[in-house]
C-alpha atoms as a PDB file:
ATOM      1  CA  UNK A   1      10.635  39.207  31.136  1.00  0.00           C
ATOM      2  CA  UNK A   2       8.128  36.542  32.593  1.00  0.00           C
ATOM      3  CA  UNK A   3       5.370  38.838  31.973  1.00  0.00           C
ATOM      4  CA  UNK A   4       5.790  38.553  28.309  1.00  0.00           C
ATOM      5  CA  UNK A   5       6.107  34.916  28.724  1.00  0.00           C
ATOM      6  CA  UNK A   6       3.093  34.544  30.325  1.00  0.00           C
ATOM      7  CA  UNK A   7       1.279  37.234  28.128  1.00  0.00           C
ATOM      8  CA  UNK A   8       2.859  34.680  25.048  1.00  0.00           C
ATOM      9  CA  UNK A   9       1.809  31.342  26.502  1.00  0.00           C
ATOM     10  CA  UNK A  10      -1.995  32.585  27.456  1.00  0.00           C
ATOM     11  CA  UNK A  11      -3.194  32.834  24.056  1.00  0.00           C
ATOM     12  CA  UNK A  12      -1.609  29.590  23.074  1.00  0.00           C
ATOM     13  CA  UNK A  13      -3.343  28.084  26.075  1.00  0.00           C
ATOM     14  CA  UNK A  14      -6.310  30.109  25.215  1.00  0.00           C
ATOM     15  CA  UNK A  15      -6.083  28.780  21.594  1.00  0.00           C
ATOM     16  CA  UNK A  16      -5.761  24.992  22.511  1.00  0.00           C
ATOM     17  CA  UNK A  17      -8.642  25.235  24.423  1.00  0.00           C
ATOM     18  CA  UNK A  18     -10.784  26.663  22.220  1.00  0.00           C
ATOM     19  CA  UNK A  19     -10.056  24.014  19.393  1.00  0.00           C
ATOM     20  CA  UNK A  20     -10.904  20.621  22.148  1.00  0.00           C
ATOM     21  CA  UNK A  21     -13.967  22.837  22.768  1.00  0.00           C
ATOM     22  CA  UNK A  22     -14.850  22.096  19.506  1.00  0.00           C
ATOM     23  CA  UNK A  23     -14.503  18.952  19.092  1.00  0.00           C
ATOM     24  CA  UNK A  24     -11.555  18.740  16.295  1.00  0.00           C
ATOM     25  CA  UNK A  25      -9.196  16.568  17.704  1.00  0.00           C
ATOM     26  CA  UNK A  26      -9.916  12.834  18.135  1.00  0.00           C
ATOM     27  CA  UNK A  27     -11.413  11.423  21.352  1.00  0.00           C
ATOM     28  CA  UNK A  28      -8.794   8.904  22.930  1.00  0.00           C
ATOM     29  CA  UNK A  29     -10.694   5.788  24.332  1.00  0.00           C
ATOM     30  CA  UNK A  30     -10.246   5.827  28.656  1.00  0.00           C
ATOM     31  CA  UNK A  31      -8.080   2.378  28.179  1.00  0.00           C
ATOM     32  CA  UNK A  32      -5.607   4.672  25.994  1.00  0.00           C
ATOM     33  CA  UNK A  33      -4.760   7.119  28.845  1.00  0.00           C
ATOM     34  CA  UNK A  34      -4.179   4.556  31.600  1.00  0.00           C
ATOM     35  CA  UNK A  35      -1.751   2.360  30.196  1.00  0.00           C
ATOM     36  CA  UNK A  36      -2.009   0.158  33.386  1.00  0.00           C
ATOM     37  CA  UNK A  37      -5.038  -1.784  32.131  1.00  0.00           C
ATOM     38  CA  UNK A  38      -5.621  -3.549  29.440  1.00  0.00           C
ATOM     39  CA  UNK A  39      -8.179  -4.236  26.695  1.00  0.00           C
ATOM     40  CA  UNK A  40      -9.937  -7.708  26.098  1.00  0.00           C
ATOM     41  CA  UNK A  41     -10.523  -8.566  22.787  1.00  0.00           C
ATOM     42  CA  UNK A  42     -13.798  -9.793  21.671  1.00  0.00           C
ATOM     43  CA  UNK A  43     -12.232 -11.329  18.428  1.00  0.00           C
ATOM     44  CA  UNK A  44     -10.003 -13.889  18.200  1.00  0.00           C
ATOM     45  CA  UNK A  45      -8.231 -15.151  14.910  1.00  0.00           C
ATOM     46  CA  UNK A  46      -8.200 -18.642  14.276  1.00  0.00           C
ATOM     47  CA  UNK A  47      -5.813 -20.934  12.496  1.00  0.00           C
ATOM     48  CA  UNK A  48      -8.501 -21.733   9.731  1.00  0.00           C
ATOM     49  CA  UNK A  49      -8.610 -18.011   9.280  1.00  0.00           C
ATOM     50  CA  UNK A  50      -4.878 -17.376   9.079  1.00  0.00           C
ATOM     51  CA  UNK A  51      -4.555 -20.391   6.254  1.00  0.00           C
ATOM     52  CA  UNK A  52      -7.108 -18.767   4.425  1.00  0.00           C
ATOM     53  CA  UNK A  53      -5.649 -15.260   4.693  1.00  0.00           C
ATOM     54  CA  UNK A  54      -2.378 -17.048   3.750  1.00  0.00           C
ATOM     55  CA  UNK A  55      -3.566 -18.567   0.638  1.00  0.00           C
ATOM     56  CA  UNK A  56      -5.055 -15.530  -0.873  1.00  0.00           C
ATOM     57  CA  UNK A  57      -1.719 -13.929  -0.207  1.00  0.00           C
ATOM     58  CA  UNK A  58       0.214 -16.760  -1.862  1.00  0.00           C
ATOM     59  CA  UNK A  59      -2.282 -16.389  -4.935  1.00  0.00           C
ATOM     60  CA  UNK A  60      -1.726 -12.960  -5.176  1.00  0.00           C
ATOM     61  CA  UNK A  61       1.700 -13.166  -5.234  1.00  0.00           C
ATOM     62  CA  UNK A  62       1.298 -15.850  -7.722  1.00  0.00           C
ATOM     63  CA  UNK A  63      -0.518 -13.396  -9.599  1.00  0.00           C
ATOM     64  CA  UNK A  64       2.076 -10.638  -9.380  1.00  0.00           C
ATOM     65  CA  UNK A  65       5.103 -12.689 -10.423  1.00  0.00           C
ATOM     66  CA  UNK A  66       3.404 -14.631 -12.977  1.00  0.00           C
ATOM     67  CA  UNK A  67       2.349 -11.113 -14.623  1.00  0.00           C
ATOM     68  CA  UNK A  68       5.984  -9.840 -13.850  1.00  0.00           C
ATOM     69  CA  UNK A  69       7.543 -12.612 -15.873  1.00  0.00           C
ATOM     70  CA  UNK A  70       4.680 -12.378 -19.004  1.00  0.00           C
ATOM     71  CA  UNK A  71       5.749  -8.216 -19.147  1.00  0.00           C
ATOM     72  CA  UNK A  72       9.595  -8.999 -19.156  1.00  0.00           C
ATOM     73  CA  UNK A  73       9.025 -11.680 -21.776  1.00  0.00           C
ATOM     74  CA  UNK A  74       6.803  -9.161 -23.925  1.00  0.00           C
ATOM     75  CA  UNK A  75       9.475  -6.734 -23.485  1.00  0.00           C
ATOM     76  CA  UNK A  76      12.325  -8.607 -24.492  1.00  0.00           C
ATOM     77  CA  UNK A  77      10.185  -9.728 -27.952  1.00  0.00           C
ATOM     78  CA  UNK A  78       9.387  -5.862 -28.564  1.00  0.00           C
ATOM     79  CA  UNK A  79      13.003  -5.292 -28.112  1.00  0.00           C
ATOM     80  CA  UNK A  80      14.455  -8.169 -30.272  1.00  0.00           C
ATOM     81  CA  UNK A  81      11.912  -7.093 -32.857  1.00  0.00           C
ATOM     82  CA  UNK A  82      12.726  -3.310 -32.988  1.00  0.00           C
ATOM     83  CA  UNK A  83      16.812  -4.578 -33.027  1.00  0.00           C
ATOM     84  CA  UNK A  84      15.789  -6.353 -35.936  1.00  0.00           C
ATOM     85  CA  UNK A  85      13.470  -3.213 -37.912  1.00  0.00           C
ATOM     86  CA  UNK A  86      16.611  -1.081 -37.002  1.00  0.00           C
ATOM     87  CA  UNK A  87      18.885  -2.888 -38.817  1.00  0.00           C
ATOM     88  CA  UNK A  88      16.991  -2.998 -42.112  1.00  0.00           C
ATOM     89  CA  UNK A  89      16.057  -6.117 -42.729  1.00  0.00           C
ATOM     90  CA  UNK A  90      12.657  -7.777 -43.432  1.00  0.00           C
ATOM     91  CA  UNK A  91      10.686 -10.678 -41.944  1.00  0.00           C
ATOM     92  CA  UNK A  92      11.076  -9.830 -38.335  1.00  0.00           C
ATOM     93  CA  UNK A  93       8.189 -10.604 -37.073  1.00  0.00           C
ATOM     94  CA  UNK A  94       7.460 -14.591 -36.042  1.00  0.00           C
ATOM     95  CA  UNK A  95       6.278 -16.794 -38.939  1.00  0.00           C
ATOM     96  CA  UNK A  96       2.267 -17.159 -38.892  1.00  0.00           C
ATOM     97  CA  UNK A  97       1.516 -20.848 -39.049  1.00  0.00           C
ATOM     98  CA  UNK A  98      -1.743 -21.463 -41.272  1.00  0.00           C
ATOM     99  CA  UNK A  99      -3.633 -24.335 -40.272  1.00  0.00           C
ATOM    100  CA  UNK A 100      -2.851 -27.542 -42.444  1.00  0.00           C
ATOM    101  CA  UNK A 101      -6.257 -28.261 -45.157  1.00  0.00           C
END
């Protein structure tokens, strides 16, 4: 019985090697295999960085919302509009206002 286990496992082995031979698995960096040491980082983020990162996120969401809020309106106008069309009558639409001569 270990025989065939072994016979098994040696072309998996065989297999595994063959692929890191050739280079299709990712490279770890040497600081990711010991976990002992650490690594310094060269950048450093500072708080006139993280207000500006802060305030394109606010104005994004901003953005978002405010175009949330303009769909839901348009779709409650298309909706109170096609109520109106399916009920027969005439005029739904919002008056045009003509400018005054």
């Amino acid at each position: 019985m270990s025989g065939a286990a072994l016979h098994f496992s040696f072309p998996l082995r065989r297999i595994r090697e063959a692929l890191f031979s050739l280079g299709t698995f990712a490279r770890y960096h040497p600081s990711m295999i010991e976990p002992g040491q650490t690594r310094e980082d060269k950048y450093v983020e500072t708080a006139r960085e993280r207000r500006i990162a802060n305030a394109v996120l606010l104005f994004f969401l901003l953005v978002v919302v405010g175009g949330g809020i303009w769909l839901a309106n348009a779709m409650f106008e298309q909706r109170r509009l096609e109520d109106c069309m399916a009920q027969g009558r005439g005029n739904c639409a919002p008056p045009i206002e003509t400018p005054a001569r």
